[in-house]
Protein backbone atom coordinates (compact mmCIF):
# COMPACT_ATOMS: atom_id res chain seq x y z
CA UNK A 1 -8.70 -16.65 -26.47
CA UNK A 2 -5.51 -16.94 -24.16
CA UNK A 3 -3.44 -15.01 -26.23
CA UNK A 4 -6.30 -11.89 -26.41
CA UNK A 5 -4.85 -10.36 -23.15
CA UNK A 6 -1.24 -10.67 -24.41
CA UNK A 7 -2.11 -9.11 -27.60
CA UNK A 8 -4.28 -5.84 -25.93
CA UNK A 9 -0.60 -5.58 -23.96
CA UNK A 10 1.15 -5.32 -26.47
CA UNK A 11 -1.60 -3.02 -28.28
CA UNK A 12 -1.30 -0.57 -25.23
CA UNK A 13 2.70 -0.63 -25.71
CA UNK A 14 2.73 -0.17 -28.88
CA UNK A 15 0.61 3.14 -28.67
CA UNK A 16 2.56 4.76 -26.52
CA UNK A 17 5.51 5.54 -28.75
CA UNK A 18 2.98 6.43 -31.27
CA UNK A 19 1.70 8.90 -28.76
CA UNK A 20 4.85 10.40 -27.73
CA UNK A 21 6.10 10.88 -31.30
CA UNK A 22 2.69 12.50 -32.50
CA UNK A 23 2.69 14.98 -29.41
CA UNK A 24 6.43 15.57 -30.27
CA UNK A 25 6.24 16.31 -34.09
CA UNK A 26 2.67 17.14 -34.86
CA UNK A 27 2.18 18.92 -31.74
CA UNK A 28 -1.36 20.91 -31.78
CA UNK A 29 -2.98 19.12 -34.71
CA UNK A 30 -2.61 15.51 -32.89
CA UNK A 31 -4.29 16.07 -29.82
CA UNK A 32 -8.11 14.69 -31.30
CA UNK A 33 -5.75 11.34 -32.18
CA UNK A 34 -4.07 11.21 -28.64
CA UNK A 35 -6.95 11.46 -26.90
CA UNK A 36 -8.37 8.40 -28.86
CA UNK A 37 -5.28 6.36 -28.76
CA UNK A 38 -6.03 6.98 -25.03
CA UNK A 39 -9.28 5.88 -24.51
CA UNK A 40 -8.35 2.78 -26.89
CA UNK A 41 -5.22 2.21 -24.64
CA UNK A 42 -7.59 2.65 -21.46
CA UNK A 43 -9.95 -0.43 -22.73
CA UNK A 44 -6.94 -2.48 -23.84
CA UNK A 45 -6.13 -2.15 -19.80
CA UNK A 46 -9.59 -2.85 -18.35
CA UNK A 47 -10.12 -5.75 -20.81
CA UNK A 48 -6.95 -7.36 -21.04
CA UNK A 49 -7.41 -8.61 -16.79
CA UNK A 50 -10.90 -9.69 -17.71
CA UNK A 51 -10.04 -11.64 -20.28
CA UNK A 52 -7.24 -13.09 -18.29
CA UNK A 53 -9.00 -14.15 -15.59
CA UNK A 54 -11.72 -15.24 -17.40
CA UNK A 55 -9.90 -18.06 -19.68
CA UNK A 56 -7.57 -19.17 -16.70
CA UNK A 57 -3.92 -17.36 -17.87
CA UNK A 58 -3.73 -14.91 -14.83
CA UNK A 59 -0.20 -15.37 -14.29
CA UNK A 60 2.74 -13.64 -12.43
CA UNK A 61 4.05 -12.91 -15.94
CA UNK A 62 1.25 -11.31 -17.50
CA UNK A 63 0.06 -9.37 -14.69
CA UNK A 64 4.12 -7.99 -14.13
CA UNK A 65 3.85 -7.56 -17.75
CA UNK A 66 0.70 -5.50 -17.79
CA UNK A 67 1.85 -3.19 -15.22
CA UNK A 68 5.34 -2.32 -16.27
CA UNK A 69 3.35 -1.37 -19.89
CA UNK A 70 0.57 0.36 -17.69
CA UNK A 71 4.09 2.10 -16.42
CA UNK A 72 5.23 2.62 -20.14
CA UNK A 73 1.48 3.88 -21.47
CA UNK A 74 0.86 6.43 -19.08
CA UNK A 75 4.63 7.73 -19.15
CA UNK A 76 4.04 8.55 -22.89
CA UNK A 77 0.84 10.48 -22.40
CA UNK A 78 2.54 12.50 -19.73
CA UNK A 79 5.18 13.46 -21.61
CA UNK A 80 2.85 14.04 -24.87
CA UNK A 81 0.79 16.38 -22.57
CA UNK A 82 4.44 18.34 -21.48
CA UNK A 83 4.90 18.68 -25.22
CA UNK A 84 1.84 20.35 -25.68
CA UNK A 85 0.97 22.17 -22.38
CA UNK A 86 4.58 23.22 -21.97
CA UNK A 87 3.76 26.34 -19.73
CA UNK A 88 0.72 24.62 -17.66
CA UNK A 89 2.96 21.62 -16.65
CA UNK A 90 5.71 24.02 -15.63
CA UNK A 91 3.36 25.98 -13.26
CA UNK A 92 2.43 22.56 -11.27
CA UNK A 93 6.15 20.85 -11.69
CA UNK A 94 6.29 20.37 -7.57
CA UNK A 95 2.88 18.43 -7.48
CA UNK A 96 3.58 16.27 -10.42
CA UNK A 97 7.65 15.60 -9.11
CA UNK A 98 5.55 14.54 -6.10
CA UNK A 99 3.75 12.25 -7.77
CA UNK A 100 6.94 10.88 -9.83
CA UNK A 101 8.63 10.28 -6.28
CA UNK A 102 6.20 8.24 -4.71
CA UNK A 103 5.91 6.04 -7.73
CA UNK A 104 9.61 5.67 -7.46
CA UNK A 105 9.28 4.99 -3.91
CA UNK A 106 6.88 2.23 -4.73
CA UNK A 107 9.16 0.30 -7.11
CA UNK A 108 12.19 1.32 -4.31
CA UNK A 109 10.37 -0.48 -1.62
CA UNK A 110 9.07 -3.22 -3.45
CA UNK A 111 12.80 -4.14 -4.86
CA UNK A 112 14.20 -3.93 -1.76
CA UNK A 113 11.84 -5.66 0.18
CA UNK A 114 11.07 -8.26 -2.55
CA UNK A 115 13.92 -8.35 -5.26
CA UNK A 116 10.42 -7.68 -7.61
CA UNK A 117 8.90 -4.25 -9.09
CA UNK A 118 5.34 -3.59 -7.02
CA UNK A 119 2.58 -5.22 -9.30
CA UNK A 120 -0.08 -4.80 -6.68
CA UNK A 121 -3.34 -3.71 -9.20
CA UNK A 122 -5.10 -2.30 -5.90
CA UNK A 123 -8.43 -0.95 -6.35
CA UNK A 124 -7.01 2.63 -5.42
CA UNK A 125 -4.60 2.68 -8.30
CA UNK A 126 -7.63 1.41 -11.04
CA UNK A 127 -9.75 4.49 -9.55
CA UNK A 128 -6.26 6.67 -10.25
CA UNK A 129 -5.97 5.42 -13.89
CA UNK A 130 -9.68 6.62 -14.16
CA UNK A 131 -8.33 10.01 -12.59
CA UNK A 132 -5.69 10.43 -14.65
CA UNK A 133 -7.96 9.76 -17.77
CA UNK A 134 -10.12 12.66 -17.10
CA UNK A 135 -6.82 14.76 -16.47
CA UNK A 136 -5.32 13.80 -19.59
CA UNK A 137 -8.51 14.46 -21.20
CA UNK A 138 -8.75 18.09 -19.59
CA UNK A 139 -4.93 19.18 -20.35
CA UNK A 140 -4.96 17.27 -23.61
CA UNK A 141 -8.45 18.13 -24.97
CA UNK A 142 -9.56 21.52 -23.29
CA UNK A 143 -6.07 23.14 -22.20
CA UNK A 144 -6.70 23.51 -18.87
CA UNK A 145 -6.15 21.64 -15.16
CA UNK A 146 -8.69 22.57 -13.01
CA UNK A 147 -10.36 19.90 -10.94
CA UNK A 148 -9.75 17.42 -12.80
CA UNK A 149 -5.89 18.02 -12.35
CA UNK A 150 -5.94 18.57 -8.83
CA UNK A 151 -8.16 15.61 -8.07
CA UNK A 152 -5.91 13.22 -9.69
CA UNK A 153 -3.24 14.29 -8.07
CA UNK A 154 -5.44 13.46 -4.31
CA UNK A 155 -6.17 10.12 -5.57
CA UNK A 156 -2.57 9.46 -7.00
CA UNK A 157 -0.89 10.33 -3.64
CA UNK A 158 -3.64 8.38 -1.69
CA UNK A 159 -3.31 5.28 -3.78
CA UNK A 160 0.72 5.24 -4.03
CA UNK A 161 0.19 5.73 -0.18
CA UNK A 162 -1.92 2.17 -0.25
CA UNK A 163 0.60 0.22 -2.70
CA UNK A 164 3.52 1.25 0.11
CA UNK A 165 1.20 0.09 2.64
CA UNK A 166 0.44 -3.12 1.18
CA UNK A 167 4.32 -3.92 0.29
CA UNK A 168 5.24 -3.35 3.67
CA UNK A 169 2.81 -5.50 5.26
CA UNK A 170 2.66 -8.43 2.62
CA UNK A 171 5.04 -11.21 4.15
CA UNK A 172 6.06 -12.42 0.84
CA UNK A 173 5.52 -10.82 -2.59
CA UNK A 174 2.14 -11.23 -4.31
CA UNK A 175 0.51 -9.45 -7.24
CA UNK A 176 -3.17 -8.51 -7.45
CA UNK A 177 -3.50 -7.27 -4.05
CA UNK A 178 -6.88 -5.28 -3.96
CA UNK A 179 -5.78 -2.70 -1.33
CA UNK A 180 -3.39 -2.72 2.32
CA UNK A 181 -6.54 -4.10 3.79
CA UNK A 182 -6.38 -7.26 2.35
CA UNK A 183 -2.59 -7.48 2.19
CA UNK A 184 -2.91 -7.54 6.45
CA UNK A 185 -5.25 -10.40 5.98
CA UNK A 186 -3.15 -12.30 4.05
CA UNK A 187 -0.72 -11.69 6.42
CA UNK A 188 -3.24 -12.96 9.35
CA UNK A 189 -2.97 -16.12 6.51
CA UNK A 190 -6.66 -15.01 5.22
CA UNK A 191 -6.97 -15.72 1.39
CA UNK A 192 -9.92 -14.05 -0.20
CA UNK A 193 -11.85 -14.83 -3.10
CA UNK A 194 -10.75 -13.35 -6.30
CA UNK A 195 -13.06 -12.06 -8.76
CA UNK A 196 -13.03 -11.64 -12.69
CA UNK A 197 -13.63 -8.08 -12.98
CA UNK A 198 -11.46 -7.17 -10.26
CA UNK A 199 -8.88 -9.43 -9.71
């Protein structure tokens, strides 16, 4: 059982060059298998912090390990979605280079601040992941952006807005950090009560 979380990691890394290379050389005829490869890769993420909390092996290395393939995962299915929504991409390159940017600024910060990459897993960056799946599955499946594409794009500005928050404030670095709310209490020297479902 404590090697289950390692191994949906490594799942999830594993399918995002598998991703990448069918949106790059199958193009049009792989997008039923991307979006599956998604939604497996999307469990492998919910499940593999469950599990880990759940049999005890929680640890600074899995959890920076998780997000830096998180990172990795989500990277692939953007640039599988370029591949085949060349022209729709183009049209809205200023709101996704925002978006790029701030998630730069995050690991900026962080490394500065810390000497570590930001492995915060706030609340506001699970609901993104969620918003990004129903993106993906819009541009991916159906062609199109929409609401779907703009309201990810909200959330992911909102959220990156909340990791910078909570880096600033924490006093020392710390993963699982639910949200800049709690990072100022455990700067007050409050220590909440973690949970298995969300950290």
């Amino acid at each position: 059982m404590k090697n289950i979380p390692y191994l949906l990691i490594a799942i999830r890394f594993l399918l995002a060059p598998v991703i990448f290379f069918l949106a790059y050389l199958k193009g049009e005829e792989s997008r039923f298998l991307i979006l599956t490869l998604m939604f497996i890769g999307l469990l492998t993420d919910i499940f593999d912090g469950i599990i880990a909390r759940k049999v005890g092996v929680s640890t600074e290395k899995l959890r920076r390990l998780d997000s830096q393939v998180d990172l990795v995962f989500w990277l692939s299915l953007g640039f599988a979605t370029y591949f085949l929504n060349t022209e729709l991409i183009k049209i809205h390159w200023l709101s996704i280079t925002v978006i790029f940017i701030m998630e730069a600024l995050c690991y900026i910060i962080s490394i500065l601040k810390f000497g570590k990459e930001t492995c915060t897993h706030a609340w506001l960056s699970k609901l993104w992941g969620l918003s990004l799946l129903i993106a993906f599955t819009y541009l991916i499946g159906f062609q199109q952006t929409g609401w779907a594409f703009h309201l990810t794009l909200i959330v992911g500005i909102i959220s990156h807005i909340d990791v910078i928050f909570i880096i600033l404030i924490l006093p020392k670095w710390q993963y699982d950090v639910p949200s800049c709310y709690h990072a100022w209490n455990i700067r007050k020297g409050k220590q909440r009560k973690k949970t298995t479902l969300f950290n």
